[in-house]
PDB file of N, CA and C in Angstrom:
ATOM      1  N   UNK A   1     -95.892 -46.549-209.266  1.00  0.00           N
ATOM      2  CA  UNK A   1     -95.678 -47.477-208.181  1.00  0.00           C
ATOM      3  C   UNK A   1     -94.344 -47.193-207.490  1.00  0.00           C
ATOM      4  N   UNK A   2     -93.000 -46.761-208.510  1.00  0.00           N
ATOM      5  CA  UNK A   2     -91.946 -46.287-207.832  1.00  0.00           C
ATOM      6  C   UNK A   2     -91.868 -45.154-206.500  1.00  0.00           C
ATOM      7  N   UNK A   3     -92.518 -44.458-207.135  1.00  0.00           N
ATOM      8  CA  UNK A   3     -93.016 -43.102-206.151  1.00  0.00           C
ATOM      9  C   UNK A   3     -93.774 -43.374-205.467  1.00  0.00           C
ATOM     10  N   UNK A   4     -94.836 -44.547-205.320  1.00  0.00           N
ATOM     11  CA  UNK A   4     -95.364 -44.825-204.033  1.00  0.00           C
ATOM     12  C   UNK A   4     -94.574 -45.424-202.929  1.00  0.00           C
ATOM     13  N   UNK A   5     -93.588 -46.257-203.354  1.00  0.00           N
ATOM     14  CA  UNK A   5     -92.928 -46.973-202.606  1.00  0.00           C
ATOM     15  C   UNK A   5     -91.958 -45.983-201.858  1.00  0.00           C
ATOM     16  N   UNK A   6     -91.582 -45.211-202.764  1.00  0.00           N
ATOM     17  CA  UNK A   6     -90.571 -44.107-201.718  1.00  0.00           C
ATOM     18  C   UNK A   6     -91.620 -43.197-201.010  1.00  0.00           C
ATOM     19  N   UNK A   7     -92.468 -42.758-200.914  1.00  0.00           N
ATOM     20  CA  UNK A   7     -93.425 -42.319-200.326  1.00  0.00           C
ATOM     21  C   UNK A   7     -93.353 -43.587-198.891  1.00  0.00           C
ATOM     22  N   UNK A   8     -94.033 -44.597-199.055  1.00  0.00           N
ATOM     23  CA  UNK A   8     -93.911 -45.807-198.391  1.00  0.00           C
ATOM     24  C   UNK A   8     -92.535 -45.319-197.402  1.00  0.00           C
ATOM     25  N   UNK A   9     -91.316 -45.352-198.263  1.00  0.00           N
ATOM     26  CA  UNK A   9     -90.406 -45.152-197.331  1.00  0.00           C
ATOM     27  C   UNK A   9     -89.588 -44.743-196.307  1.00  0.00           C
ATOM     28  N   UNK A  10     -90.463 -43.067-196.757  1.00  0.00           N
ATOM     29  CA  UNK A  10     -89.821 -41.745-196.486  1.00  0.00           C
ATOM     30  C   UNK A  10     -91.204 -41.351-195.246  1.00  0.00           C
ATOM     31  N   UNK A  11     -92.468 -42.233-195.182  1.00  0.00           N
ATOM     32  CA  UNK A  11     -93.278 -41.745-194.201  1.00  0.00           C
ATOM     33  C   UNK A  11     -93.139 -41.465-192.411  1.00  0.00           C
ATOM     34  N   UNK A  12     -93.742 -40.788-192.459  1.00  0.00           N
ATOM     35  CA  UNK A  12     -92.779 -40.176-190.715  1.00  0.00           C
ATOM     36  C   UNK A  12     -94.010 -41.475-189.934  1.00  0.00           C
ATOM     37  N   UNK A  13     -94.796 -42.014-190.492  1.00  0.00           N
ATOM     38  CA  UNK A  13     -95.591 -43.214-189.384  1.00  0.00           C
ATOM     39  C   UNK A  13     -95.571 -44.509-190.447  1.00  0.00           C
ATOM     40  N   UNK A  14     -96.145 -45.284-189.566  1.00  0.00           N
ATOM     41  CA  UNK A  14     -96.339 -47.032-189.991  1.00  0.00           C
ATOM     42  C   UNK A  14     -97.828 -47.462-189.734  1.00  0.00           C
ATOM     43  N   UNK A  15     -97.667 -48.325-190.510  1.00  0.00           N
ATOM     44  CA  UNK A  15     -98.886 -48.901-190.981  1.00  0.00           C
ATOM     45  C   UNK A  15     -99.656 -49.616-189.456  1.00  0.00           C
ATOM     46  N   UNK A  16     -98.630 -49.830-187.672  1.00  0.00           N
ATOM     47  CA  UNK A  16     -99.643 -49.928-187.035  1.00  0.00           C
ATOM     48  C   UNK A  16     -99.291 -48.788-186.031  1.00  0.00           C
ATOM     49  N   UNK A  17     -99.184 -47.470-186.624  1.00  0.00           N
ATOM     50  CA  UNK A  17     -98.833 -46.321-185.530  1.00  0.00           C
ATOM     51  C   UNK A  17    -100.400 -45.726-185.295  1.00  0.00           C
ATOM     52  N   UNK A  18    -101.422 -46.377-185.536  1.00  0.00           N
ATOM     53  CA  UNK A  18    -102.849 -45.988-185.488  1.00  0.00           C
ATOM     54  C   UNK A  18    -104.181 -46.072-186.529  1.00  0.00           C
ATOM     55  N   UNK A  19    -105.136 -45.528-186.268  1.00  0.00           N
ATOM     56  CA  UNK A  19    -105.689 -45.052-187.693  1.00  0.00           C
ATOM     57  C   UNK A  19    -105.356 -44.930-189.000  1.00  0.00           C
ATOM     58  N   UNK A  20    -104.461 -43.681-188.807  1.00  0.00           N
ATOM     59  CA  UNK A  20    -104.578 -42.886-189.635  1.00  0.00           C
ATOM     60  C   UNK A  20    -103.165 -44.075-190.616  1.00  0.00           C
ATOM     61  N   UNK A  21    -102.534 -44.546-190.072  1.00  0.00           N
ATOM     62  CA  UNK A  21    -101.439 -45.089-190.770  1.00  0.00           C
ATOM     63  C   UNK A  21    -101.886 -46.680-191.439  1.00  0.00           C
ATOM     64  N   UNK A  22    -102.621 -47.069-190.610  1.00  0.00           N
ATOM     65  CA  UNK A  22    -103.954 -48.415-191.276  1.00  0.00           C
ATOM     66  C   UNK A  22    -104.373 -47.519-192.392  1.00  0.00           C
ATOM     67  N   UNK A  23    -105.298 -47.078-192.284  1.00  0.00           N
ATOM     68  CA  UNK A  23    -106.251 -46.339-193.557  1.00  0.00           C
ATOM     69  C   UNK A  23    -105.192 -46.121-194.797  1.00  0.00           C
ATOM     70  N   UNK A  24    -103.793 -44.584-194.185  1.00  0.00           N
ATOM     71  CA  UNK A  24    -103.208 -44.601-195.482  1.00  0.00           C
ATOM     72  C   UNK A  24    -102.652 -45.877-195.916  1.00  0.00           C
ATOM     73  N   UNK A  25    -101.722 -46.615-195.568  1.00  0.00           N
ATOM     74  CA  UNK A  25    -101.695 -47.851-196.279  1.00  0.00           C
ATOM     75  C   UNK A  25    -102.025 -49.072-196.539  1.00  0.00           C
ATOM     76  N   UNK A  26    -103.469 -48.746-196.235  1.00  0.00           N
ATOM     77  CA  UNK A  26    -104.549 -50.103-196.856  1.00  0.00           C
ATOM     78  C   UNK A  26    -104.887 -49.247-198.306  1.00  0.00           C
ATOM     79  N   UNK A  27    -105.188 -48.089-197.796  1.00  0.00           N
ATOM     80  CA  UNK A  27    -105.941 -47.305-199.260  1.00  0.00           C
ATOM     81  C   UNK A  27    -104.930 -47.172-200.466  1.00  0.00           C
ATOM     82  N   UNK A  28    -104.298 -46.749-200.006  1.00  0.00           N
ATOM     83  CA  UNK A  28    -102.733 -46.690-200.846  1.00  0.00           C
ATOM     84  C   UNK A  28    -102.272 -48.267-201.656  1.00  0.00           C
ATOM     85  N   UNK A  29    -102.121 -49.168-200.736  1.00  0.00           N
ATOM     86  CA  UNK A  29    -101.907 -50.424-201.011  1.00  0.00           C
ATOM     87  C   UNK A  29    -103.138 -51.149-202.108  1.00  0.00           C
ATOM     88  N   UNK A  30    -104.487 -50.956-201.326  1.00  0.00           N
ATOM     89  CA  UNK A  30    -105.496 -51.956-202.568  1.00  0.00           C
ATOM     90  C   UNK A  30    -105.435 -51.278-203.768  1.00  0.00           C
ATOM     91  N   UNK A  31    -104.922 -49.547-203.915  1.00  0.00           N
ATOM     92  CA  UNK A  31    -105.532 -48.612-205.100  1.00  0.00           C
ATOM     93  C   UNK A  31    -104.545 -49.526-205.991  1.00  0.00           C
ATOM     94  N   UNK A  32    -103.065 -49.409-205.257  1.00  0.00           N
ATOM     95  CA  UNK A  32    -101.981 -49.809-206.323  1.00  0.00           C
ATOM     96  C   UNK A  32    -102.208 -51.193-206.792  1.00  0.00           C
ATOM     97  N   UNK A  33    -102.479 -52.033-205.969  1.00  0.00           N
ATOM     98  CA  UNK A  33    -103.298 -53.216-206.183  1.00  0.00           C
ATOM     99  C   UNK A  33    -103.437 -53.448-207.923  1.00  0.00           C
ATOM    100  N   UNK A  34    -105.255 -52.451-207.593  1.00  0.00           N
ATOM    101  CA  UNK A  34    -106.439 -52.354-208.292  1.00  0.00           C
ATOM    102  C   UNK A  34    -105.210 -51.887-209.624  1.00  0.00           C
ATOM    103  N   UNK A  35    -104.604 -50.615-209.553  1.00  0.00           N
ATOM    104  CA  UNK A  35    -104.242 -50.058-211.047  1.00  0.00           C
ATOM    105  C   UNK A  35    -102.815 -51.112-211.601  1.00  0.00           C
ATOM    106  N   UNK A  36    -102.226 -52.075-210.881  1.00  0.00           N
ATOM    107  CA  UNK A  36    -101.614 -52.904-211.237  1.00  0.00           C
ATOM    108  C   UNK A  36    -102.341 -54.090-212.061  1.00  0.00           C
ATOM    109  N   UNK A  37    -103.289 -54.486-211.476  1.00  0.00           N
ATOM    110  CA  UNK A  37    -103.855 -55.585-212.113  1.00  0.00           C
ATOM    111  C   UNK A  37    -104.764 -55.049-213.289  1.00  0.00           C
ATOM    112  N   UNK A  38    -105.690 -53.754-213.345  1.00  0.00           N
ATOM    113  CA  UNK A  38    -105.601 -53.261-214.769  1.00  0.00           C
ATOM    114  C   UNK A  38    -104.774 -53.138-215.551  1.00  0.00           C
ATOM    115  N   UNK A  39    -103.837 -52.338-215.182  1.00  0.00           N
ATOM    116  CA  UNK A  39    -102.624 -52.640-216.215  1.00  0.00           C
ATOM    117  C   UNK A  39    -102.311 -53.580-216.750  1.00  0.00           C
ATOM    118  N   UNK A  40    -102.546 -54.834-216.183  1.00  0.00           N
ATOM    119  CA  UNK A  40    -102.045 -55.776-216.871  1.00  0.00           C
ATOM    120  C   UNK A  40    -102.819 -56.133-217.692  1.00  0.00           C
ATOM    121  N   UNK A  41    -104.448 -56.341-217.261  1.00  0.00           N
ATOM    122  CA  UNK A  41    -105.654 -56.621-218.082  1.00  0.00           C
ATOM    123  C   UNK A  41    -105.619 -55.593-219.853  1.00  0.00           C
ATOM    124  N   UNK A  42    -105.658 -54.111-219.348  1.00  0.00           N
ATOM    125  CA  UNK A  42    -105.378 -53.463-220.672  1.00  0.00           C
ATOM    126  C   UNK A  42    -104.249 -54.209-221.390  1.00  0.00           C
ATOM    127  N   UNK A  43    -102.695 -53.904-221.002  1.00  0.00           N
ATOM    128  CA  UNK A  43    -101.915 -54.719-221.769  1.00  0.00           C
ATOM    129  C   UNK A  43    -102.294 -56.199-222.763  1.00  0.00           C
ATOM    130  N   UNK A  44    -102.557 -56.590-221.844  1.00  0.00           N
ATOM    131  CA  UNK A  44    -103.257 -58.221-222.535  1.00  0.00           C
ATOM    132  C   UNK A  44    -104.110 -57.854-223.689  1.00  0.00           C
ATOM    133  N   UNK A  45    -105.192 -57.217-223.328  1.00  0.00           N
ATOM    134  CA  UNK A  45    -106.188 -56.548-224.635  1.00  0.00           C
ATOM    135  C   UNK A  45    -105.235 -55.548-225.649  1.00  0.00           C
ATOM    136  N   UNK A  46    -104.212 -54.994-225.445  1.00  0.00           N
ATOM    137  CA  UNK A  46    -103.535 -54.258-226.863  1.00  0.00           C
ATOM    138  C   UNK A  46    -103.175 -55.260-227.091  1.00  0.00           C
ATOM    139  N   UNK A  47    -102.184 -56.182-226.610  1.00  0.00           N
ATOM    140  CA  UNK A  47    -101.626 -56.916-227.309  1.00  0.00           C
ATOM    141  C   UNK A  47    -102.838 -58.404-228.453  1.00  0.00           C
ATOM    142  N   UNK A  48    -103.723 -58.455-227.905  1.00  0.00           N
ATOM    143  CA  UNK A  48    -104.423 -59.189-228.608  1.00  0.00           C
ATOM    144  C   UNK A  48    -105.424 -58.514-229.684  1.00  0.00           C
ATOM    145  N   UNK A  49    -105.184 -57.056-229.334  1.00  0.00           N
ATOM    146  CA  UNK A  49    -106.009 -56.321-230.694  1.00  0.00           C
ATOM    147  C   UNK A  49    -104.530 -56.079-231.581  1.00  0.00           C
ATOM    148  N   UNK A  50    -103.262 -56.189-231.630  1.00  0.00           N
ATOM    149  CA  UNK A  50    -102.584 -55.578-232.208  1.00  0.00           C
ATOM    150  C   UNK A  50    -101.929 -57.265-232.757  1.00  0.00           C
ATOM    151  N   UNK A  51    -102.662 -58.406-232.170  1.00  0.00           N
ATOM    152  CA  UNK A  51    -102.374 -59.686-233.100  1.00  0.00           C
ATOM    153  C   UNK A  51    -104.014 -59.878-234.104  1.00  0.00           C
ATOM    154  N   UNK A  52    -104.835 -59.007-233.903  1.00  0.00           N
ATOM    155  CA  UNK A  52    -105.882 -59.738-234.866  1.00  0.00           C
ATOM    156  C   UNK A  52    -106.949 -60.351-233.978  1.00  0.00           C
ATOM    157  N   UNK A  53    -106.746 -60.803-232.675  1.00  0.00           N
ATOM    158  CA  UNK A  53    -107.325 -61.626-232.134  1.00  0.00           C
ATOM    159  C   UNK A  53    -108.701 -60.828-231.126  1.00  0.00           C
ATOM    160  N   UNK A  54    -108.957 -59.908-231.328  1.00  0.00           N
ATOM    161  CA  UNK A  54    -110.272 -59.556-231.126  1.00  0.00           C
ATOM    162  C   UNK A  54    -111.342 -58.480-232.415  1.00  0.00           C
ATOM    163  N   UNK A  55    -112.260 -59.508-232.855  1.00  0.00           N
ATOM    164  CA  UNK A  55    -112.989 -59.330-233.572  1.00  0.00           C
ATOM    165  C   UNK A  55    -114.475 -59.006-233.603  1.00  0.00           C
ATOM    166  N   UNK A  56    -115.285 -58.687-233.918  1.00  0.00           N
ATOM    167  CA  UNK A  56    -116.596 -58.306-233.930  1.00  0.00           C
ATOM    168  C   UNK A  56    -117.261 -59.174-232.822  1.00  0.00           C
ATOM    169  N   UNK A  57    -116.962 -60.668-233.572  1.00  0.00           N
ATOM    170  CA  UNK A  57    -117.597 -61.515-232.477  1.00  0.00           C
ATOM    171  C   UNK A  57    -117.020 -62.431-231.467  1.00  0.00           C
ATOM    172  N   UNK A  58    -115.363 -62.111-230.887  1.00  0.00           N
ATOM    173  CA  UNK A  58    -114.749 -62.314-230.453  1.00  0.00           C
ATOM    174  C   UNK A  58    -113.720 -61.433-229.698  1.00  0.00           C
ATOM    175  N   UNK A  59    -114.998 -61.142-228.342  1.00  0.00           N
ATOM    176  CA  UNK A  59    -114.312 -59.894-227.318  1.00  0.00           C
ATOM    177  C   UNK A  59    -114.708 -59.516-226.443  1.00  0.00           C
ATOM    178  N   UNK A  60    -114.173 -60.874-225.858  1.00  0.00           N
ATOM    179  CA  UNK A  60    -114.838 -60.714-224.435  1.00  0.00           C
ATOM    180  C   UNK A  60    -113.417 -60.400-223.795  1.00  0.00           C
ATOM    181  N   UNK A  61    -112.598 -60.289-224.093  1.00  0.00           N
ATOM    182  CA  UNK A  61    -111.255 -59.935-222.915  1.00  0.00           C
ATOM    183  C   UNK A  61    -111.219 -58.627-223.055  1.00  0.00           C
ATOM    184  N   UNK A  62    -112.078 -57.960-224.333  1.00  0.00           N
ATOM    185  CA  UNK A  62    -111.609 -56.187-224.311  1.00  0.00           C
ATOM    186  C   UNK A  62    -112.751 -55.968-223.009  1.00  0.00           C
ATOM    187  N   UNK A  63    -114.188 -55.995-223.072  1.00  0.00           N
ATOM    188  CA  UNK A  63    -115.279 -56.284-222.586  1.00  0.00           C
ATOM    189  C   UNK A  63    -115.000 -56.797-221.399  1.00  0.00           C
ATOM    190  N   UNK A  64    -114.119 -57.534-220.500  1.00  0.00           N
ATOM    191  CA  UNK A  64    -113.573 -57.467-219.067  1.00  0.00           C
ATOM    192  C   UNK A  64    -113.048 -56.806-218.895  1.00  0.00           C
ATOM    193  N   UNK A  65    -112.394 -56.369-219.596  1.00  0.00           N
ATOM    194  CA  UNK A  65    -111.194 -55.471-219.365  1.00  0.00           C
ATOM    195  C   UNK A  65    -111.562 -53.705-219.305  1.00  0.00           C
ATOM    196  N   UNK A  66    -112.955 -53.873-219.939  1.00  0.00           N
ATOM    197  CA  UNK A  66    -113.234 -52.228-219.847  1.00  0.00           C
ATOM    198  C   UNK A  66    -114.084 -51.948-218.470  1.00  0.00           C
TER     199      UNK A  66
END
């Protein structure tokens, strides 16, 4: 995400210099989105397999999360 943001920073256009600058940072923006809010989802699931708390019949947060 660091390196996107300087990417973000260092770009020679903006997000309303046309097309092409909509597209890259909508696409850019929802991906980081999307792999932020997994991240967090995985995290949540180690940390609740590494307390005990998902079991045979109790796992439905790994099971969203995959």
């Amino acid at each position: 995400m660091a390196i996107q943001y300087v990417e973000y920073c260092e770009a020679s256009f903006a997000i309303s210099d046309g097309i092409y600058g909509t597209t890259f940072f909508m696409a850019t923006g929802f991906h980081g989105f999307h792999v932020t809010i997994g991240t967090l989802f995985l995290l949540y699931v180690a940390l609740a397999v590494s307390r005990g708390q998902v079991t045979y019949n109790h796992h439905f947060c790994f099971e969203a999360a995959a």
